[in-house]
Protein backbone atom coordinates (compact mmCIF):
# COMPACT_ATOMS: atom_id res chain seq x y z
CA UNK A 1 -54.95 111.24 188.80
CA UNK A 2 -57.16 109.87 185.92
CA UNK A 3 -54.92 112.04 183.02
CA UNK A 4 -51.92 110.02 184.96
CA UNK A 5 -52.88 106.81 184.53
CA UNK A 6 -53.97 107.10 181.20
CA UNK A 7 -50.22 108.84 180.70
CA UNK A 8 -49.22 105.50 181.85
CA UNK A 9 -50.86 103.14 179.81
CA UNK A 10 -50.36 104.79 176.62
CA UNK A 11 -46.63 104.85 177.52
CA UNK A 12 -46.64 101.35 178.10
CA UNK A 13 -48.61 100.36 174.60
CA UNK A 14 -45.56 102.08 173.03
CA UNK A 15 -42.46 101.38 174.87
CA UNK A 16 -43.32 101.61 178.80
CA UNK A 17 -42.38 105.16 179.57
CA UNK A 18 -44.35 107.90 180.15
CA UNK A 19 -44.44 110.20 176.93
CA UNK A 20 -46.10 107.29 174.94
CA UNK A 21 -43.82 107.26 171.68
């Protein structure tokens, strides 16, 4: 649960998916 969320946020500090950049 925690590893998703912080999938999540660093996907949305790049471009608001969920692969980050």
């Amino acid at each position: 649960m925690v590893l998703f969320i912080l999938l999540i946020i660093i996907g949305a500090s790049c471009w608001g998916g969920f692969v980050g950049c």
